[in-house]
Structures are given as structure tokens and as C-alpha cells.
PDB file of N, CA and C in Angstrom:
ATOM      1  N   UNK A   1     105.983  81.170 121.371  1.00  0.00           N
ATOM      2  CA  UNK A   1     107.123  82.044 121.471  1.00  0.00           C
ATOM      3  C   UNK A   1     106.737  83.233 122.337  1.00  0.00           C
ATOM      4  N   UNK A   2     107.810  83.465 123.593  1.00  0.00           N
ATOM      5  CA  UNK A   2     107.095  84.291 124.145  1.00  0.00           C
ATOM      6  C   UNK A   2     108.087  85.873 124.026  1.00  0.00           C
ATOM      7  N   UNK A   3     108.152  87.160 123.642  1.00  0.00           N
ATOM      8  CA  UNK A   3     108.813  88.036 123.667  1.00  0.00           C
ATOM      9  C   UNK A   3     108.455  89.474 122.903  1.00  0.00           C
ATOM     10  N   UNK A   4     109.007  90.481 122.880  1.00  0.00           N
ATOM     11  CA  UNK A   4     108.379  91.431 122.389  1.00  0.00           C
ATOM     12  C   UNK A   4     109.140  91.540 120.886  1.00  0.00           C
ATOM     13  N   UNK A   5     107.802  92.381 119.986  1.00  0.00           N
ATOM     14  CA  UNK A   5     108.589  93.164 118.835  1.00  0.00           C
ATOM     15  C   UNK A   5     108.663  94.478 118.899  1.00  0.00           C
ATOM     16  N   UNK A   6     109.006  94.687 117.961  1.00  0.00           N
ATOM     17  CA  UNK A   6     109.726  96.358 118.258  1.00  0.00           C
ATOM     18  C   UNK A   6     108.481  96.930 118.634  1.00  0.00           C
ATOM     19  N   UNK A   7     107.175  97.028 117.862  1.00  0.00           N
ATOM     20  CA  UNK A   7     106.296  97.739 117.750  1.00  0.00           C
ATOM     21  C   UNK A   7     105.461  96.995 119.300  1.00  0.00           C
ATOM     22  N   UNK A   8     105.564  96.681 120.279  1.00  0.00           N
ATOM     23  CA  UNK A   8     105.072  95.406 121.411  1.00  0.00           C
ATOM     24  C   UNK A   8     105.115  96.535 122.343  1.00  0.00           C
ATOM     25  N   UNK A   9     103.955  96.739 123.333  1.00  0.00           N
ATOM     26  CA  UNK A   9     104.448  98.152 124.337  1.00  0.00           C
ATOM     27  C   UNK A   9     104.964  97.138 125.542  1.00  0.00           C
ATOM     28  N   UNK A  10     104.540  95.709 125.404  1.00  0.00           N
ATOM     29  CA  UNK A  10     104.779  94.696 126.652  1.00  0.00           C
ATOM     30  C   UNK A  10     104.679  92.747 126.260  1.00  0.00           C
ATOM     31  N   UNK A  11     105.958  92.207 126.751  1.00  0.00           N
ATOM     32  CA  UNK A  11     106.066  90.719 125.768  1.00  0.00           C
ATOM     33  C   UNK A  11     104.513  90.398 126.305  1.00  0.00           C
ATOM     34  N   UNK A  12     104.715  89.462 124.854  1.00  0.00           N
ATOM     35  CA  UNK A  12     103.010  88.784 124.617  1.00  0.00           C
ATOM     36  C   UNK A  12     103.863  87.494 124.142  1.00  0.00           C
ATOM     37  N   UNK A  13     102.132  86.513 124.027  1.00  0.00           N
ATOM     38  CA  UNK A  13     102.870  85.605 123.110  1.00  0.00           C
ATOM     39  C   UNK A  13     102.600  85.546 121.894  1.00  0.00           C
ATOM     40  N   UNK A  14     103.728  84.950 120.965  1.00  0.00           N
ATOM     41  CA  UNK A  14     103.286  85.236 118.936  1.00  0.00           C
ATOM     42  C   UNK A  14     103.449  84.287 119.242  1.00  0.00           C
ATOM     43  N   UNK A  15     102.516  83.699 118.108  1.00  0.00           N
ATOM     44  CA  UNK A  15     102.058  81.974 117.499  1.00  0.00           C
ATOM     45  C   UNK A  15     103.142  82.297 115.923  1.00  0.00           C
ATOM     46  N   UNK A  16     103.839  81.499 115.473  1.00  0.00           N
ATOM     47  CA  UNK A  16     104.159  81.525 114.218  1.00  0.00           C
ATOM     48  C   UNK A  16     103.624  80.735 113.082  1.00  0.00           C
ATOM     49  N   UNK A  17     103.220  81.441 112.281  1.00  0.00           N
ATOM     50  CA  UNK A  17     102.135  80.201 111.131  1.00  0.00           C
ATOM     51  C   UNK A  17     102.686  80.316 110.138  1.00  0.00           C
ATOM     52  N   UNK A  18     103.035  79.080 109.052  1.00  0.00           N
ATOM     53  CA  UNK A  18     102.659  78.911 107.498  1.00  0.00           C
ATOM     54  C   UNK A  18     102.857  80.354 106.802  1.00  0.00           C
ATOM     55  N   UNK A  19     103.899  81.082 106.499  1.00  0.00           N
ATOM     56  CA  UNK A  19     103.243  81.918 106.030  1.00  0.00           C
ATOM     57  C   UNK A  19     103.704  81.998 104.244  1.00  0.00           C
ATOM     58  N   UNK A  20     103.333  80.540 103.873  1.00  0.00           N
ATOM     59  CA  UNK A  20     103.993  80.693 102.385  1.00  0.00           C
ATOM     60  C   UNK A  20     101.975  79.902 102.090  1.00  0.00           C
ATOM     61  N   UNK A  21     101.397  80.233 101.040  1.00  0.00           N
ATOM     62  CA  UNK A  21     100.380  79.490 100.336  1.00  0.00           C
ATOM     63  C   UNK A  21     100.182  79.658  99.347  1.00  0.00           C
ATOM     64  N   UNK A  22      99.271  78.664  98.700  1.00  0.00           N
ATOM     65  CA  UNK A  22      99.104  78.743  97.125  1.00  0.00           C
ATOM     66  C   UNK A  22      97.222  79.484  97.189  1.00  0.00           C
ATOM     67  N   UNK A  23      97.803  80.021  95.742  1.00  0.00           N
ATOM     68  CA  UNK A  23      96.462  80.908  95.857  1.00  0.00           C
ATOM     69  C   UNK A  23      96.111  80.851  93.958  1.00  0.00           C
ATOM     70  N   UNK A  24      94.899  79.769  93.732  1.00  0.00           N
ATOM     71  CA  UNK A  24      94.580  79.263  92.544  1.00  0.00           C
ATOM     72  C   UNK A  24      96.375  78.705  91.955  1.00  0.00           C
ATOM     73  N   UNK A  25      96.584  77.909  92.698  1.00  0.00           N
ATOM     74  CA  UNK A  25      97.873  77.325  91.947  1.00  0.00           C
ATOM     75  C   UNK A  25      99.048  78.058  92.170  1.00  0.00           C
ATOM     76  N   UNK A  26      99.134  79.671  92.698  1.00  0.00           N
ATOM     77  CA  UNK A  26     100.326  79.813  92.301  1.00  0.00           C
ATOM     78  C   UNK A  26     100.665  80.519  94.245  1.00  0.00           C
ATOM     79  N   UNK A  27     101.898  80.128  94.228  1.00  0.00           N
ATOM     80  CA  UNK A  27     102.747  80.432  95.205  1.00  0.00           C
ATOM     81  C   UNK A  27     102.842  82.020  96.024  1.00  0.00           C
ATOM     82  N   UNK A  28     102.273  82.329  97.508  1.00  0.00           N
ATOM     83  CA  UNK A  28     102.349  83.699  97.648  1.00  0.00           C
ATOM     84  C   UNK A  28     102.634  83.642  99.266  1.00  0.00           C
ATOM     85  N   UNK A  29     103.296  84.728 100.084  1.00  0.00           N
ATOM     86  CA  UNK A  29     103.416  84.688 101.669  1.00  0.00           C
ATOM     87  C   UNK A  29     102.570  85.501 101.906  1.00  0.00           C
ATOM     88  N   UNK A  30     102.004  85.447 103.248  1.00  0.00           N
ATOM     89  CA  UNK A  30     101.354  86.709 103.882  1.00  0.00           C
ATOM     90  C   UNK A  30     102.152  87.231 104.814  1.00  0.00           C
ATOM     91  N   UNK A  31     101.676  88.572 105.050  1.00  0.00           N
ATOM     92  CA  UNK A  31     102.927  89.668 106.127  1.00  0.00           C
ATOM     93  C   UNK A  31     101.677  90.392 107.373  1.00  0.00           C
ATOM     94  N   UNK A  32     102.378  90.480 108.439  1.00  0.00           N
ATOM     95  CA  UNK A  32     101.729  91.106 109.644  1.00  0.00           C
ATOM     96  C   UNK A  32     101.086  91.844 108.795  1.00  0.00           C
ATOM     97  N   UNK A  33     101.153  92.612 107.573  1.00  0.00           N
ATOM     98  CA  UNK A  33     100.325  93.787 107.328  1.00  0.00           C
ATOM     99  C   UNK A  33      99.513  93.539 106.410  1.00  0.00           C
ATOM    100  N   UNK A  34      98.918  92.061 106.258  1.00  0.00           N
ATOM    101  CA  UNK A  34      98.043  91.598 105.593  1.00  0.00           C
ATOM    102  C   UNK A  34      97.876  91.748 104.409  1.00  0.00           C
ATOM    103  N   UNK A  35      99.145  91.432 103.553  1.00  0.00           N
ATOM    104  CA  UNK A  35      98.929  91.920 102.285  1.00  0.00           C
ATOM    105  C   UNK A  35      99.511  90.179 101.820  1.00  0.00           C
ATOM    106  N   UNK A  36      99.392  89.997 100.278  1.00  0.00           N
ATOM    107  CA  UNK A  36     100.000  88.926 100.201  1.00  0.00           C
ATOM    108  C   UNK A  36     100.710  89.096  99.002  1.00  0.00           C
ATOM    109  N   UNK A  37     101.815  88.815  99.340  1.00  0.00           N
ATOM    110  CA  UNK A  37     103.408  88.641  98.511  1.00  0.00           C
ATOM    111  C   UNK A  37     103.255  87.643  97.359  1.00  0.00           C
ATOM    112  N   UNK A  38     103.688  87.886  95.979  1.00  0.00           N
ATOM    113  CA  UNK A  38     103.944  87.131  94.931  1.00  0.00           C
ATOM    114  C   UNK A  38     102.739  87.460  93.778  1.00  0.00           C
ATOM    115  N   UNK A  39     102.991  86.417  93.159  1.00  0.00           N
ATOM    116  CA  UNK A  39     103.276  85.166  93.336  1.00  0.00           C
ATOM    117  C   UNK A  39     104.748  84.681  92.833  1.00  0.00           C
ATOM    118  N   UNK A  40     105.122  83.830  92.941  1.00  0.00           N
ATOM    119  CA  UNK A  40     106.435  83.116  93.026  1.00  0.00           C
ATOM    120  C   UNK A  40     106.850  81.655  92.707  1.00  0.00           C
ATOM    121  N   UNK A  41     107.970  81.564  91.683  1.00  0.00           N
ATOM    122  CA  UNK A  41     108.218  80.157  91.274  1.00  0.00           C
ATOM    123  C   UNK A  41     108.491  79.187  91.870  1.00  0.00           C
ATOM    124  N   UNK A  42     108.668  79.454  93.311  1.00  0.00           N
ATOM    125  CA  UNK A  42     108.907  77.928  93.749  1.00  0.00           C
ATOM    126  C   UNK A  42     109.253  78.545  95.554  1.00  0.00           C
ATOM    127  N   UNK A  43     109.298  77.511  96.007  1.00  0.00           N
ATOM    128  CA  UNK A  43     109.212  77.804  97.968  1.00  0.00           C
ATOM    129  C   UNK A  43     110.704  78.432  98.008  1.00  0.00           C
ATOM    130  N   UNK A  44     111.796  78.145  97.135  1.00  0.00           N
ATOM    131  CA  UNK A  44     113.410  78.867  97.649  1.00  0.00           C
ATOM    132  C   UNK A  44     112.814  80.387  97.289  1.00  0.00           C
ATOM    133  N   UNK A  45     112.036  80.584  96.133  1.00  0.00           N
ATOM    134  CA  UNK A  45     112.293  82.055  95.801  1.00  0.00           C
ATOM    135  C   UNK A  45     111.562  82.780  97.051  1.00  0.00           C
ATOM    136  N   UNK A  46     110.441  81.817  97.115  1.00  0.00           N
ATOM    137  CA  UNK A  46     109.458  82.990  98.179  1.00  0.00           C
ATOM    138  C   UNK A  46     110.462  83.078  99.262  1.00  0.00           C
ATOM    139  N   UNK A  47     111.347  82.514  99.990  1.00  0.00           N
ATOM    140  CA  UNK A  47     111.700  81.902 101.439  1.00  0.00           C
ATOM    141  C   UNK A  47     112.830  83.538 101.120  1.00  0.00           C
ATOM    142  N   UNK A  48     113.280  83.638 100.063  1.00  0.00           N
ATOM    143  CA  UNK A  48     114.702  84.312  99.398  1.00  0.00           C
ATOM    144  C   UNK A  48     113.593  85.901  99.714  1.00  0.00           C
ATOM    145  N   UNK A  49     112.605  86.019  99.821  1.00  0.00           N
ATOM    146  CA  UNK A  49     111.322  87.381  99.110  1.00  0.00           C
ATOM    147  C   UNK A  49     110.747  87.454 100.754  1.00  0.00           C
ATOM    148  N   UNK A  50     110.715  86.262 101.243  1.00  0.00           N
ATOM    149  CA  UNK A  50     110.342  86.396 102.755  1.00  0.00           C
ATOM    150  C   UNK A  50     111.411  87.485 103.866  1.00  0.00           C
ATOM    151  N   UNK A  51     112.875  86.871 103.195  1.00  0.00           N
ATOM    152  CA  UNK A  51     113.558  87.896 104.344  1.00  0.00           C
ATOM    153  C   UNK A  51     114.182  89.036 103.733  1.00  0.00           C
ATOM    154  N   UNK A  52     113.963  89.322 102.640  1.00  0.00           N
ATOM    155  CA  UNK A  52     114.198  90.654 101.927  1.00  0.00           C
ATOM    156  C   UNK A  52     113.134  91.662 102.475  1.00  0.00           C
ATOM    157  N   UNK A  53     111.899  90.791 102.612  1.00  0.00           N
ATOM    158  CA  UNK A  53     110.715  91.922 102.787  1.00  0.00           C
ATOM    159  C   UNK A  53     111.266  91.996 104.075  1.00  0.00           C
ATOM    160  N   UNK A  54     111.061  91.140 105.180  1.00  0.00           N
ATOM    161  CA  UNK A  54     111.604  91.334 106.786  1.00  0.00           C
ATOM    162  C   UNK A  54     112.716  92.621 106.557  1.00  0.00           C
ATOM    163  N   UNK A  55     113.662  92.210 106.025  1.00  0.00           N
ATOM    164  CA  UNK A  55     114.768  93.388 106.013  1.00  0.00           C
ATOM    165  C   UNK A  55     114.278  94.749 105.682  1.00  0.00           C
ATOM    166  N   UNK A  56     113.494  94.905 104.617  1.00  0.00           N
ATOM    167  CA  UNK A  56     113.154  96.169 104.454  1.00  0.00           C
ATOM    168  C   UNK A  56     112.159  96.881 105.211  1.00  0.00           C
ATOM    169  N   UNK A  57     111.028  95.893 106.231  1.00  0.00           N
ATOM    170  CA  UNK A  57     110.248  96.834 106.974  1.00  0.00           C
ATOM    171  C   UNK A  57     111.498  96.705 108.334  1.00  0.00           C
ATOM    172  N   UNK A  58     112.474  96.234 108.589  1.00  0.00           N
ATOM    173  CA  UNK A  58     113.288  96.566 109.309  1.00  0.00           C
ATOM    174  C   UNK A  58     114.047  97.993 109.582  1.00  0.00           C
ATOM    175  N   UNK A  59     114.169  97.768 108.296  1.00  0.00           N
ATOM    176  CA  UNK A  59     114.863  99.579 107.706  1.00  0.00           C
ATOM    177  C   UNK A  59     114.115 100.311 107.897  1.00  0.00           C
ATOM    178  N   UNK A  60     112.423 100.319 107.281  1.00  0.00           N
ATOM    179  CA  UNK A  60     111.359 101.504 107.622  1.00  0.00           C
ATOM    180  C   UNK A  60     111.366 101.845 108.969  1.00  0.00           C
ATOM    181  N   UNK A  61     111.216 100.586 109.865  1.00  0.00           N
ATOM    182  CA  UNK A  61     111.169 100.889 111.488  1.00  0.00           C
ATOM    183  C   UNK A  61     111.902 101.858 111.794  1.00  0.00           C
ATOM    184  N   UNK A  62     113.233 101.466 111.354  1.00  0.00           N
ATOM    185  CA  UNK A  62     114.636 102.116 112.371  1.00  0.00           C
ATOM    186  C   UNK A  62     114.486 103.573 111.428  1.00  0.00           C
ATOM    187  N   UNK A  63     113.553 103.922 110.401  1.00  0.00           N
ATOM    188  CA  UNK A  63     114.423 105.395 109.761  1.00  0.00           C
ATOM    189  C   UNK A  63     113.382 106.291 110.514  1.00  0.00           C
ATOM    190  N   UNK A  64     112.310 105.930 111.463  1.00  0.00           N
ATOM    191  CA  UNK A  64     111.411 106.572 111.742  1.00  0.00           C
ATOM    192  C   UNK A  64     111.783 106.590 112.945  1.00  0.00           C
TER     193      UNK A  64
END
């Protein structure tokens, strides 16, 4: 994928990976900011927790 993100001073290319895994059995995503999300009952909830989080560092971006 080739294009910029907000935070990009010039397009690059992003690779997109996997970002849902299990961690000792239980269900978690990772985020550009290297933290990891969950854990979580099943792939709809994380997928449902994936673009809530997107939305909200969306909001942080734009209030700054």
C-alpha cells in the first residue's frame, strides 16, 4: 500500500499485518503504538474494539 498517514512528512510504503493474536489462549490486537488490546471473546468483538480504537486515536489527532 503505497500513501501517506496523517502523522507521514512524505508517502512511504505500509505493509498491513495480522493485527488480531492469541496470547496464552486468549484473543488480543496490536496498535502502531505497540501496546496490545484485550483480551477478547471472539474475532467479531476484537474486529468491533479494532475500529473504535482507530476512531478514537482519530479524534486525539484532529483535537491537537
Amino acid at each position: 500500500m503505497y500513501g501517506m498517514r496523517a502523522q507521514d512528512n512524505a508517502p512511504t510504503t505500509h505493509f498491513r499485518s495480522d493485527r488480531l493474536c492469541r496470547v496464552n489462549g486468549e484473543l488480543y490486537f496490536s496498535t502502531r503504538e505497540n501496546t496490545l488490546e484485550g483480551p477478547f471473546d471472539s474475532p467479531e468483538a476484537a474486529m468491533r474494539e479494532i475500529q473504535a480504537y482507530i476512531e478514537r486515536m482519530q479524534l486525539l489527532s484532529t483535537s491537537h
